[in-house]
Protein backbone atom coordinates (compact mmCIF):
# COMPACT_ATOMS: atom_id res chain seq x y z
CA UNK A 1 -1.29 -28.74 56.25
CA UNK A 2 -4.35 -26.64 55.41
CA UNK A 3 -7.19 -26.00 58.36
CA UNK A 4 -10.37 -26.49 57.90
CA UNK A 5 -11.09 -23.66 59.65
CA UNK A 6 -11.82 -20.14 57.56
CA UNK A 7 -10.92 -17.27 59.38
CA UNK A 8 -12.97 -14.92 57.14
CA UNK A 9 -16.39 -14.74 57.75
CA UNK A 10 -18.11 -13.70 54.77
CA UNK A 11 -16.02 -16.34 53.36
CA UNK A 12 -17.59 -19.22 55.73
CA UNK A 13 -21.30 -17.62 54.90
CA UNK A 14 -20.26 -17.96 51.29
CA UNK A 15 -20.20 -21.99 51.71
CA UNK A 16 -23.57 -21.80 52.16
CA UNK A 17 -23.85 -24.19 55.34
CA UNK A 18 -27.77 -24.01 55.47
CA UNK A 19 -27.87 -26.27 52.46
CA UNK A 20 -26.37 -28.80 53.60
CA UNK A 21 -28.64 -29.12 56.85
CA UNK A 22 -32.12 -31.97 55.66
CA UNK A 23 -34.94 -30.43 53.35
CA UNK A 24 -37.15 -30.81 56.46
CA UNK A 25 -35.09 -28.79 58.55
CA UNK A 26 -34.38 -26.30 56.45
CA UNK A 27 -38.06 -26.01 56.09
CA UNK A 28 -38.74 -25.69 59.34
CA UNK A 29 -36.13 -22.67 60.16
CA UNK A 30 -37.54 -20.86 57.49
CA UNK A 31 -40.99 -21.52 58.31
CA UNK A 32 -40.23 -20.40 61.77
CA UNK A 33 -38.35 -16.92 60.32
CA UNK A 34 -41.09 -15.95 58.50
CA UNK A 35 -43.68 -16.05 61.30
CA UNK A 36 -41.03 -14.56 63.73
CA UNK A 37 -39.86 -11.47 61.19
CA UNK A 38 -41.36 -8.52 59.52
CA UNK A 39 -39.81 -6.51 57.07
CA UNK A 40 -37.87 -3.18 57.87
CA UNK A 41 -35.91 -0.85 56.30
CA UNK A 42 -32.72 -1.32 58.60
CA UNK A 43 -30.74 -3.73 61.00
CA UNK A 44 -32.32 -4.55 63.76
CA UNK A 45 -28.90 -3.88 66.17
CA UNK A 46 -30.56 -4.75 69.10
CA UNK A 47 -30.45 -8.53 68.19
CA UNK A 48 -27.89 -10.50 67.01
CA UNK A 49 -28.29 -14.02 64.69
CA UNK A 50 -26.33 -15.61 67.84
CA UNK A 51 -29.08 -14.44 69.97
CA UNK A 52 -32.01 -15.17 67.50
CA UNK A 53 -30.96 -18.60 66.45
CA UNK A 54 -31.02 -19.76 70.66
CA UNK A 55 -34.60 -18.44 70.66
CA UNK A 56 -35.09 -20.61 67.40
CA UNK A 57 -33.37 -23.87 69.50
CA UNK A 58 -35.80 -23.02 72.10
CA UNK A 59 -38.95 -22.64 70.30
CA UNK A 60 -38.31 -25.77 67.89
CA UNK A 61 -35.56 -27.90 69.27
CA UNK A 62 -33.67 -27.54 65.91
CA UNK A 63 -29.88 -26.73 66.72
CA UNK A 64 -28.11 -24.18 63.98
CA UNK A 65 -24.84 -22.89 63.83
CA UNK A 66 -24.95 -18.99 63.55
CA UNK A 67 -23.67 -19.05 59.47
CA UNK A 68 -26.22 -21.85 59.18
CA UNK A 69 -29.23 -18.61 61.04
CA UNK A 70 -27.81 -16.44 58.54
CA UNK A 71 -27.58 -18.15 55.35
CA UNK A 72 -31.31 -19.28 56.21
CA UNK A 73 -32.31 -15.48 56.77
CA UNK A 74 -30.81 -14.39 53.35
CA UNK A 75 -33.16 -17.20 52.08
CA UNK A 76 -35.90 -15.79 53.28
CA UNK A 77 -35.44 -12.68 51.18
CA UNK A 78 -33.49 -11.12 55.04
CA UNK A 79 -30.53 -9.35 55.27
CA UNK A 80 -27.77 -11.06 57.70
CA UNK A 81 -24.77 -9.90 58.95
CA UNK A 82 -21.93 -11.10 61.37
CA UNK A 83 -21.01 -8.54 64.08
């Protein structure tokens, strides 16, 4: 029997969760990133997408999974990565 579950993570941010979330929703995260982010030149390693997406639960009362934060950063022209 195969899981489900992907062990990989660059493989799970691959599936591209954040599309499958309602146009409205998806709207509304990246509405939200773009008046909560700026553009820099490197990481920002003293947050995490964990972290971030919370504030984003707290602020809009949208639940995301973390792959579902990151996938949504990356389309908003963001880097994301998993550490």
């Amino acid at each position: 029997m195969t899981s489900k579950y992907i062990d990989n993570i660059d493989e799970r941010l691959k599936l591209g969760a954040f599309y499958n979330l309602p146009t409205e929703t998806r709207q509304q995260v990246c509405d939200w990133i773009m008046q909560n982010f700026k553009e820099r030149k490197n990481f920002n390693r003293g947050a995490s997408a964990y972290g971030v997406k919370h504030i984003l639960q707290r602020e809009t009362d949208i639940y995301v999974t973390t792959f579902e934060f990151c996938d949504a950063m990356k389309e908003c022209g963001f880097e994301a990565e998993q550490i």
